[in-house]
Protein backbone atom coordinates (compact mmCIF):
# COMPACT_ATOMS: atom_id res chain seq x y z
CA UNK A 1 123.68 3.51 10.45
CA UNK A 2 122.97 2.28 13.97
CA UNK A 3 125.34 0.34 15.96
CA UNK A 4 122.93 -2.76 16.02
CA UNK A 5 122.19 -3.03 11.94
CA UNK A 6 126.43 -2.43 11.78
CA UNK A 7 127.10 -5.35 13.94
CA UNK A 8 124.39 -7.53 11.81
CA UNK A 9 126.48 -6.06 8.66
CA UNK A 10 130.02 -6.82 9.99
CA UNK A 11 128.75 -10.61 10.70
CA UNK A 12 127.17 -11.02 6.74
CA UNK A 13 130.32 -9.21 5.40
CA UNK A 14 132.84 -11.61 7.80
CA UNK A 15 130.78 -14.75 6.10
CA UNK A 16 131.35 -13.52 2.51
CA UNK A 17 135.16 -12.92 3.60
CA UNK A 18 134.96 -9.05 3.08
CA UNK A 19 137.13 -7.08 5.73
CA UNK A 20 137.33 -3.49 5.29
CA UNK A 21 140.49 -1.27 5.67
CA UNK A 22 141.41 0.38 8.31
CA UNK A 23 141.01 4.08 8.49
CA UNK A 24 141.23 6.98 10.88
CA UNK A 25 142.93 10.39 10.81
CA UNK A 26 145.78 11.30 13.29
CA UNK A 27 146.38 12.63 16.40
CA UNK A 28 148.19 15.35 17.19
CA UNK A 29 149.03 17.54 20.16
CA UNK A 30 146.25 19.68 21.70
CA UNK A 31 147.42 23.29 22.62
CA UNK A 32 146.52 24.09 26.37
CA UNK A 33 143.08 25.80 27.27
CA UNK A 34 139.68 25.04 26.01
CA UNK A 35 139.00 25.51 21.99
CA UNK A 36 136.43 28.04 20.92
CA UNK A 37 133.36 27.30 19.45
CA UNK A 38 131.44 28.81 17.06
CA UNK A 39 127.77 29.30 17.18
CA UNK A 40 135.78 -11.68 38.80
CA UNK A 41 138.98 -12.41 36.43
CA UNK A 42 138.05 -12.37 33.11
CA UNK A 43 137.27 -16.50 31.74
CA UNK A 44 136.33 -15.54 28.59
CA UNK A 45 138.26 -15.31 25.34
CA UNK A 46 137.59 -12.46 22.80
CA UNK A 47 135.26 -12.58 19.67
CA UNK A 48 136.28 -9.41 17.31
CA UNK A 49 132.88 -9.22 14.91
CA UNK A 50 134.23 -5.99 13.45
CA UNK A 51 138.18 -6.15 13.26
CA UNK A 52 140.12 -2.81 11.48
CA UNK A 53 136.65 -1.79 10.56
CA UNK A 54 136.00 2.11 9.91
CA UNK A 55 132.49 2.59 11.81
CA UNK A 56 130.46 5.50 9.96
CA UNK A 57 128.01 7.77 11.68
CA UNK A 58 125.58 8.83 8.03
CA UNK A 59 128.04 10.37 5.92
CA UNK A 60 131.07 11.02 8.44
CA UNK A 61 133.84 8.38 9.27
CA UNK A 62 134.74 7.94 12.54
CA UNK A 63 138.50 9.14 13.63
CA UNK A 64 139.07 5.54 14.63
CA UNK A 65 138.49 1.96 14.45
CA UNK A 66 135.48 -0.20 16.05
CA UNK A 67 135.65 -3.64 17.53
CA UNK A 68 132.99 -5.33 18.97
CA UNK A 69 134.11 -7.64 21.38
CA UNK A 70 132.72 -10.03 24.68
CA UNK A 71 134.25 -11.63 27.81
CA UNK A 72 133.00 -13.33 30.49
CA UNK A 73 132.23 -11.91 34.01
CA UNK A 74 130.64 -14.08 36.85
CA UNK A 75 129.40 -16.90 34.00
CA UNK A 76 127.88 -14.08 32.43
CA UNK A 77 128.10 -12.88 28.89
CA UNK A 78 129.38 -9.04 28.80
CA UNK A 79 129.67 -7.44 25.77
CA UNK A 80 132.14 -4.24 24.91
CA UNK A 81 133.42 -2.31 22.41
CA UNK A 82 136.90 -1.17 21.52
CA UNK A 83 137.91 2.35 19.52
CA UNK A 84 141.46 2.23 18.43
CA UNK A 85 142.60 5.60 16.93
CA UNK A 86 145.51 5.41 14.47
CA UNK A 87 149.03 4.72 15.29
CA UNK A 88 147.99 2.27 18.22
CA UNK A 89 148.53 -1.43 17.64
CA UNK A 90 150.00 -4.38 19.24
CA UNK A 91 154.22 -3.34 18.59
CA UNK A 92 152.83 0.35 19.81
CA UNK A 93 150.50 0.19 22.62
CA UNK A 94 148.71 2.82 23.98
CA UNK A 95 147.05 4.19 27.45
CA UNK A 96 143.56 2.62 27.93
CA UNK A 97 139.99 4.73 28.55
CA UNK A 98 137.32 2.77 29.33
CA UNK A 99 134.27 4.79 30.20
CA UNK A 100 130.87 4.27 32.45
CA UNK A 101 127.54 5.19 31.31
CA UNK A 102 125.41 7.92 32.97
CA UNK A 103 121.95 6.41 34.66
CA UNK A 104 121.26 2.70 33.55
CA UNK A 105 122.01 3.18 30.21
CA UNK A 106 124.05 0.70 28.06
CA UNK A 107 127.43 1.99 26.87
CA UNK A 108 126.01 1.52 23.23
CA UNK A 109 123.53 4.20 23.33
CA UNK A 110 124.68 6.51 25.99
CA UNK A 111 127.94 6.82 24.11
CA UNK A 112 127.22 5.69 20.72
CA UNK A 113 130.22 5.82 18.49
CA UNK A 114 131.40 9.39 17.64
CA UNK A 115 132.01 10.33 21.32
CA UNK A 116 134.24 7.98 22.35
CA UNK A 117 135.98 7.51 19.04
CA UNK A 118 136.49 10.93 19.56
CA UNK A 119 138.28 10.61 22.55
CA UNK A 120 140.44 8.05 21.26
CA UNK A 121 141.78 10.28 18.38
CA UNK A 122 142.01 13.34 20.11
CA UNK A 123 144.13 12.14 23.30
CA UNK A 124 145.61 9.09 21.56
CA UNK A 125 143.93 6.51 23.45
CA UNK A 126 142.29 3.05 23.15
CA UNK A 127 138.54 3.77 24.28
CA UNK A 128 136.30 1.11 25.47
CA UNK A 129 132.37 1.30 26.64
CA UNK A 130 130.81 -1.64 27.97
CA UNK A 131 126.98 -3.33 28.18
CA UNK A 132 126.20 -4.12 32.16
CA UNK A 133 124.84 -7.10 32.83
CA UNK A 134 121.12 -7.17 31.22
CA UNK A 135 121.98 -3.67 29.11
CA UNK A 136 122.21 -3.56 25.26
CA UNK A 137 119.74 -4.76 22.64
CA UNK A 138 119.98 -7.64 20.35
CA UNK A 139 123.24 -9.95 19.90
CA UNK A 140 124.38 -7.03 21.74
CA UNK A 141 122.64 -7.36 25.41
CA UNK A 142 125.41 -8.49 27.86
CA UNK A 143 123.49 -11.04 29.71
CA UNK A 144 122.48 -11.47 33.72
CA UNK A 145 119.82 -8.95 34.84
CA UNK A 146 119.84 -5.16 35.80
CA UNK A 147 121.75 -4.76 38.73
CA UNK A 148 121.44 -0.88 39.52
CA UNK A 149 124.74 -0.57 39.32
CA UNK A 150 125.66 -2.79 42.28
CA UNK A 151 127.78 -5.55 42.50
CA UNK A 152 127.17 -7.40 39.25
CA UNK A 153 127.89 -4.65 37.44
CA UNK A 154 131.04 -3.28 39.11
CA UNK A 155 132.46 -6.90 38.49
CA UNK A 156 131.82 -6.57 34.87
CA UNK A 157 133.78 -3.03 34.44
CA UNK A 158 136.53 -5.07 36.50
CA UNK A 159 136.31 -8.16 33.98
CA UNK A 160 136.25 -5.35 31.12
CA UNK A 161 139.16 -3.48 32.54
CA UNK A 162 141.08 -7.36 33.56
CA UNK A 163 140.97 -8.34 30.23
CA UNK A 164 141.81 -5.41 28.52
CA UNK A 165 145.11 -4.66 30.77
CA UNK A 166 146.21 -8.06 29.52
CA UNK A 167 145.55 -6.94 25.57
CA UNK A 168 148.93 -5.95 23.56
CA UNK A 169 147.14 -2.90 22.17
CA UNK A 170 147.20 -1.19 25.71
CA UNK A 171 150.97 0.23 27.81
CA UNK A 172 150.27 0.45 31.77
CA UNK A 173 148.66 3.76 31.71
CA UNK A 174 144.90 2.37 32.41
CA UNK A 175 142.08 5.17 33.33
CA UNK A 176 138.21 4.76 33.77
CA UNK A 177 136.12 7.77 33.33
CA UNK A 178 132.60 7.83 34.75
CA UNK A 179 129.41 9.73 34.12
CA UNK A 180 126.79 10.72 36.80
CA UNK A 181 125.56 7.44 38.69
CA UNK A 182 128.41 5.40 36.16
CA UNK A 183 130.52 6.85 39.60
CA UNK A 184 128.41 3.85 41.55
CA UNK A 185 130.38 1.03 39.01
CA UNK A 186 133.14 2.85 38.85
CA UNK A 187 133.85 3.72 42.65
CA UNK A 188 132.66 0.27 43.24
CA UNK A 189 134.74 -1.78 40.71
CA UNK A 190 138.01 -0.11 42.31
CA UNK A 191 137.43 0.33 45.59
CA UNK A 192 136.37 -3.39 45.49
CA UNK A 193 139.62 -4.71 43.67
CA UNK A 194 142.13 -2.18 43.32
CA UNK A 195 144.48 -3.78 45.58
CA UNK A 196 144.07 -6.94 43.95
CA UNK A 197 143.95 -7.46 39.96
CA UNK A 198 142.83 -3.83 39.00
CA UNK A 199 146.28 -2.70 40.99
CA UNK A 200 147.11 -1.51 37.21
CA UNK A 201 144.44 1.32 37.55
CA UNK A 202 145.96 4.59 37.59
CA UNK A 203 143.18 6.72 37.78
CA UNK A 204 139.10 8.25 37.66
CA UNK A 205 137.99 10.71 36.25
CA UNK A 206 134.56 11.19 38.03
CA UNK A 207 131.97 13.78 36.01
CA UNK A 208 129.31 15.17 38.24
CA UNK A 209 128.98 11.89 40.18
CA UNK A 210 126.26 11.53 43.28
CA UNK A 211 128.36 10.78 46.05
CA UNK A 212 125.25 8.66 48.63
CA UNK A 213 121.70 7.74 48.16
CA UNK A 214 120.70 11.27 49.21
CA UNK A 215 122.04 12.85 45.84
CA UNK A 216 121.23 9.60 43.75
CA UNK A 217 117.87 9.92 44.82
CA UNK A 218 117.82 14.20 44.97
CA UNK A 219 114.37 15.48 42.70
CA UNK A 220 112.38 18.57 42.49
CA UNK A 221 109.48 18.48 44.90
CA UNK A 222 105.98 18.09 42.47
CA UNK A 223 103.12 18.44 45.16
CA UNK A 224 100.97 18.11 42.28
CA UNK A 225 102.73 14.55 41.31
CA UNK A 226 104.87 11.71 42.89
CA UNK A 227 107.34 13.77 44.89
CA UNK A 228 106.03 15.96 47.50
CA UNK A 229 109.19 15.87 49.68
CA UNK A 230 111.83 13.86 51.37
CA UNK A 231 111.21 9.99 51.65
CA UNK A 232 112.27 7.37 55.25
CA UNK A 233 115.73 7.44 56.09
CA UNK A 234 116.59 10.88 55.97
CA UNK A 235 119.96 11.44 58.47
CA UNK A 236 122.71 13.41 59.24
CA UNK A 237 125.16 10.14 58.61
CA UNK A 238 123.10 8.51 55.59
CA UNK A 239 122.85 12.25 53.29
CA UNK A 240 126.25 13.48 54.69
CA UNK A 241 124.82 16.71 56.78
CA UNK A 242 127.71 17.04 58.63
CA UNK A 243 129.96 17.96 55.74
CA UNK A 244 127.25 19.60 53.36
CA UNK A 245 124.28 21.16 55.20
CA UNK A 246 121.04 20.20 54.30
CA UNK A 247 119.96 23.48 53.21
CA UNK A 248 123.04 23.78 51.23
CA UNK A 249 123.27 20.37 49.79
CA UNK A 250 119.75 20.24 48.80
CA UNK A 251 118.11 23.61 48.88
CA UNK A 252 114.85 24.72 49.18
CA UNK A 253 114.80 28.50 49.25
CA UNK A 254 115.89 28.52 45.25
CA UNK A 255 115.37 31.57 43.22
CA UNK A 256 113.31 32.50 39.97
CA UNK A 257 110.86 29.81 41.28
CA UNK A 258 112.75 26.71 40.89
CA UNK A 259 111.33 24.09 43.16
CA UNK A 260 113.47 22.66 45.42
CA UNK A 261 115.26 19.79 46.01
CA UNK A 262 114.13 16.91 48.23
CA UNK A 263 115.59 13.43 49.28
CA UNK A 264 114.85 9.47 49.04
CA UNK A 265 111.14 9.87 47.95
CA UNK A 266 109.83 6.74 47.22
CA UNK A 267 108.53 7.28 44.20
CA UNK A 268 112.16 8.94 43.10
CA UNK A 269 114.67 7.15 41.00
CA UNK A 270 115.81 4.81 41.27
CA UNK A 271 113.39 3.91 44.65
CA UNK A 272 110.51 4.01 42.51
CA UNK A 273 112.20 0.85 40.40
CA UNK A 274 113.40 -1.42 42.89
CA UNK A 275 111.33 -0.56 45.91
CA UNK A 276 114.89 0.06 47.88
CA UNK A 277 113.91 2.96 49.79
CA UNK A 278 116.68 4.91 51.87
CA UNK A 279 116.73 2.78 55.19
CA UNK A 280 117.85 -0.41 52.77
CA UNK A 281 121.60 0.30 54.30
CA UNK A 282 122.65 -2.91 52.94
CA UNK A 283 121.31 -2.61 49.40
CA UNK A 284 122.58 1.07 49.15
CA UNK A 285 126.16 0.54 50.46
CA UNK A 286 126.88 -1.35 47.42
CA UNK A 287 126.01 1.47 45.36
CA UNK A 288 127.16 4.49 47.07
CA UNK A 289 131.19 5.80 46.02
CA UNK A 290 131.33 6.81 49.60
CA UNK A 291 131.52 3.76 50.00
CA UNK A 292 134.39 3.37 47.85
CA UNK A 293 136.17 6.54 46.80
CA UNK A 294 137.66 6.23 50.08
CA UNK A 295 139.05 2.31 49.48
CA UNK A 296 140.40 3.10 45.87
CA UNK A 297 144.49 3.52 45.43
CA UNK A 298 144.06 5.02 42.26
CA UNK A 299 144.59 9.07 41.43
CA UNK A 300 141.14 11.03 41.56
CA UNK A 301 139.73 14.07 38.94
CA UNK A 302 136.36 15.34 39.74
CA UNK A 303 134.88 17.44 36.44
CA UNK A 304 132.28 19.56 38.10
CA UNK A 305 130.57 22.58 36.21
CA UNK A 306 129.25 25.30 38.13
CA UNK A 307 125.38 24.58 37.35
CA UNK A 308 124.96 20.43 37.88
CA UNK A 309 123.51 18.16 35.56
CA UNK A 310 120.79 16.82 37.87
CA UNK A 311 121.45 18.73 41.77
CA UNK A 312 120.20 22.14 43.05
CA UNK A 313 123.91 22.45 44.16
CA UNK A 314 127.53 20.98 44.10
CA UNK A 315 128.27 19.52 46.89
CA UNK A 316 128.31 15.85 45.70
CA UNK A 317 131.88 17.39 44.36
CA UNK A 318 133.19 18.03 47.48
CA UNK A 319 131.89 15.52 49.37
CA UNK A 320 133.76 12.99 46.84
CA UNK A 321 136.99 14.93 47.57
CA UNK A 322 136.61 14.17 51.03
CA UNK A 323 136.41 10.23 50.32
CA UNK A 324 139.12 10.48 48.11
CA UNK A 325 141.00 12.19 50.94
CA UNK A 326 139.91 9.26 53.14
CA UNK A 327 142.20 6.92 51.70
CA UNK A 328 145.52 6.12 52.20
CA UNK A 329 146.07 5.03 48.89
CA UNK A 330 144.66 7.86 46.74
CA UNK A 331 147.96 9.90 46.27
CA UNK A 332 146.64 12.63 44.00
CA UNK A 333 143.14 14.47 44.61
CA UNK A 334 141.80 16.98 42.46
CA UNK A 335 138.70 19.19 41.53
CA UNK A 336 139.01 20.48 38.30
CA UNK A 337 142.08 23.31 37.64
CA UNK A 338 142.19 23.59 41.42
CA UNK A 339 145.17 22.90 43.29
CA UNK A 340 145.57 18.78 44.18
CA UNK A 341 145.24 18.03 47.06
CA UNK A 342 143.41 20.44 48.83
CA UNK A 343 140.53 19.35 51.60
CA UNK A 344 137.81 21.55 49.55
CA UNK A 345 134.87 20.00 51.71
CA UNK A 346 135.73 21.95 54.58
CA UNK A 347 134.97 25.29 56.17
CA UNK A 348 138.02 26.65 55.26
CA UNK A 349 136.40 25.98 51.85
CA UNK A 350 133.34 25.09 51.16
CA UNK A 351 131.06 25.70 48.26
CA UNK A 352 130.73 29.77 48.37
CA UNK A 353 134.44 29.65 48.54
CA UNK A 354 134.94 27.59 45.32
CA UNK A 355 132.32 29.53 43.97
CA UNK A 356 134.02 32.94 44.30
CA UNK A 357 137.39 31.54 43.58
CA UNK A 358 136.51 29.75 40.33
CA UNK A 359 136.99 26.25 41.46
CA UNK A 360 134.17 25.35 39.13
CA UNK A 361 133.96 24.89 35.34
CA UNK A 362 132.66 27.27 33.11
CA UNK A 363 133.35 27.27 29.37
CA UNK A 364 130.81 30.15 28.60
CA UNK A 365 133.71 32.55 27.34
CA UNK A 366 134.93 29.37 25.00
CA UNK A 367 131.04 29.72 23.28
CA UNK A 368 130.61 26.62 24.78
CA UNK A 369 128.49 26.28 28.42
CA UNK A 370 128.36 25.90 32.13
CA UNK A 371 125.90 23.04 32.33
CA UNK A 372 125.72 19.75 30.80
CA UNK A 373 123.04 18.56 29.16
CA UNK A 374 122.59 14.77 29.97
CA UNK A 375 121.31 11.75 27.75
CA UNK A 376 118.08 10.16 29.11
CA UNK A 377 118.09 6.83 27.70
CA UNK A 378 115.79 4.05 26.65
CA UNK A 379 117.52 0.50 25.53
CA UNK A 380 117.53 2.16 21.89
CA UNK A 381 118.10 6.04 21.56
CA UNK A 382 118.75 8.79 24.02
CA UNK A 383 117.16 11.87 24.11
CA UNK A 384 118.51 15.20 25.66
CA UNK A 385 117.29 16.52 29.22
CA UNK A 386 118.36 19.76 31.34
CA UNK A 387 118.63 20.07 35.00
CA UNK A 388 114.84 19.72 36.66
CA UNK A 389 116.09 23.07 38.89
CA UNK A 390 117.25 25.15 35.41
CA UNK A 391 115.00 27.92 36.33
CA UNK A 392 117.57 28.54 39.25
CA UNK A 393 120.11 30.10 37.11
CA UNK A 394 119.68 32.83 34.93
CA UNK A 395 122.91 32.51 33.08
CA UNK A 396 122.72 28.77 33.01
CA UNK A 397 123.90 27.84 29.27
CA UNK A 398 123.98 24.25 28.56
CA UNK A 399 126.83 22.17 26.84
CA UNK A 400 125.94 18.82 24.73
CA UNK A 401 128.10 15.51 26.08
CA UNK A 402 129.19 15.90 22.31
CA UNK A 403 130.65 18.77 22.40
CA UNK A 404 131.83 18.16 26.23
CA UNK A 405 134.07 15.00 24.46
CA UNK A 406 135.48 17.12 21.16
CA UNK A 407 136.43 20.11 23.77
CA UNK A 408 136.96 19.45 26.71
CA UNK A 409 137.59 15.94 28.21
CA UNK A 410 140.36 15.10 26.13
CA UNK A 411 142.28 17.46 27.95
CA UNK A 412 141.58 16.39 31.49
CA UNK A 413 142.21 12.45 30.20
CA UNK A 414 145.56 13.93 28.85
CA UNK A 415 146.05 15.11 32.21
CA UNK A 416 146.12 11.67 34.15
CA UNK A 417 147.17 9.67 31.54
CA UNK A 418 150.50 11.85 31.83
CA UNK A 419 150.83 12.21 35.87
CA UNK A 420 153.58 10.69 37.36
CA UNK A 421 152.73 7.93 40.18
């Protein structure tokens, strides 16, 4: 049942005064390591369409409850959802997820329901994903227009975050866990107003982020298409060059024929949509984390695997430990398992380094992948795409986000939710 036709359900069944029970499994305590497998201030007031509701994905039940609320943000109409797991209520709150979607997709389809109820049961945490202004289909488009994950947008994941920090279903342990470009709202919405009413914040988790326009923009040169190599505004200061060479960052000498990587080509995402090319300083600072990680107070992860989702290499990783590094506020830095706190980004580091010492993620022995496969999504369904430089990597085995949120993440979200500030 799609989350659309539910939400038109919820609203018939709420009219003939029909209110499902509750439902969801427990909890428990994950044992450490990585299973196997086998083969502005929110205005608004909240509007629960689908309270104590069990959501079902075909035949399954979902290990939690659904709620599909709205608030305001800027005059604006956002809408959100909730997953509550069992044992969370308002006389026994619980830490608060709330996650941002990969590319410009809505947090309805990116996420759809099993993943981040999911998340919710296995780390015993109220889960919320969220529409950006002008994302979402139906009664369920948040309103305002795409923003490219600039301003408009981080002010809605701070309106989503305000409100919910003020909810009796949530205790003052408050995350936000963001996927690929999600790091532009995320960074954004904290570094923006973490010293003000997101103070609460305690941490990000950041997976496989682009850290500046140079990585956002990074594609696989096609001389027989669009891209046939780097676009204006190429620098050392704009790309970063200084801490990640160019021929490391984005290579072009890649094995097994891969093509290689090249820069802020206008006809790249997402250049080729707003006709922001990489000398539009202005327009770009707002969406860059390096602009942000390094004004954020709140503790830092970094998931990276050792093949990328979308670069030829890794250093958008490090170069996001070195902004979190940047602040004065950011207590607690980490890349993966590695040590906190360590400056990774430089020479006495560096990528090789992490690569020999296994500073990178690799659940191959677990049966389960070094590589993420991403969700490419339209306004109604995803479907499932593999890093354009694949060919690079010979032992390159790729790991569904479903499978990445019933393995892995819960772990890493235990992590922060139990550091000590």
């Amino acid at each position: 049942m799609s989350r659309v036709f539910r939400y038109a359900f919820a609203l018939i069944c709420m009219m003939l005064f029909w209110i499902p029970a509750c439902g969801g499994e427990e909890s428990g305590e994950e044992e450490s390591g990585v299973e196997e497998w086998e083969t502005g201030e929110s205005s608004g007031t909240e509007e629960t369409t689908e309270t104590g509701e069990t959501a079902e994905t075909g035949e399954e039940e979902l290990p939690a409850s659904v709620e599909y609320l709205k608030t305001m943000s800027g005059g604006k109409e956002i809408h959100f959802t909730r997953y509550v797991p069992e044992g969370c209520g308002d006389d026994s709150p619980c830490p608060l997820v709330v996650l941002t979607s990969g590319g410009l997709s809505s947090g309805d389809v990116f996420f759809e329901d099993k993943m981040p109820a999911t998340l919710a049961a296995k780390s015993g945490v109220v889960v919320v994903t969220f529409n950006s202004p002008g994302r979402g289909t139906g009664p369920r488009k948040s309103q305002g227009e795409e923003d490219y994950n600039g301003p408009d947008g981080q002010d809605a994941l701070s309106d989503v975050l305000n409100y919910m920090i003020k909810n009796l279903k949530t205790n003052d342990r408050v995350g936000v866990v963001s996927f690929g470009f999600g790091l532009s709202t995320a960074s954004g919405a904290l570094g923006r107003f973490g010293p003000t009413k997101l103070a609460e914040v305690d941490f990000l988790i950041d997976v496989e982020g682009p850290v500046n326009r140079c990585f956002i923009t990074a594609a696989p040169l096609d001389l027989d298409g669009d891209i046939d190599g780097d676009g204006p505004g190429v620098n050392d200061e704009r790309c970063d060059f200084a801490i990640g060479p160019r021929e490391e960052a984005f290579p072009f000498d890649l094995p097994n024929g891969a093509p290689p990587s090249v820069i802020c080509h206008e006809g790249a995402f997402p250049i080729s949509l707003t006709g922001m090319n990489c000398t539009e300083d202005t327009w770009w600072g707002f969406r860059e984390p390096s602009t942000y990680l390094s004004k954020m107070s709140a503790n830092y992860l970094r998931l990276q695997m050792i093949h990328d989702h979308a670069q030829a290499s890794r250093w958008s990783a490090l170069e996001a430990i070195r902004y979190a590094i940047l602040s004065d506020d950011v207590e607690y830095h980490q890349l993966n398992d590695v040590q906190p706190g360590l400056p990774l980004h430089s020479p006495e580091y560096g990528d090789a380094s992490c690569v020999s010492q296994g500073c990178y993620l690799d659940f191959s022995g677990a049966g389960l992948g070094n590589n993420l496969s991403w969700r490419d999504c339209d306004e109604i369904e995803c479907s499932t795409v593999k890093t354009p430089f694949a060919a690079a990597s010979e032992d390159l085995k790729s790991m569904s986000l479903e499978l990445f949120f019933e393995h892995v993440l819960h772990q890493y979200v235990d992590r922060m939710v139990a550091l000590d500030d």
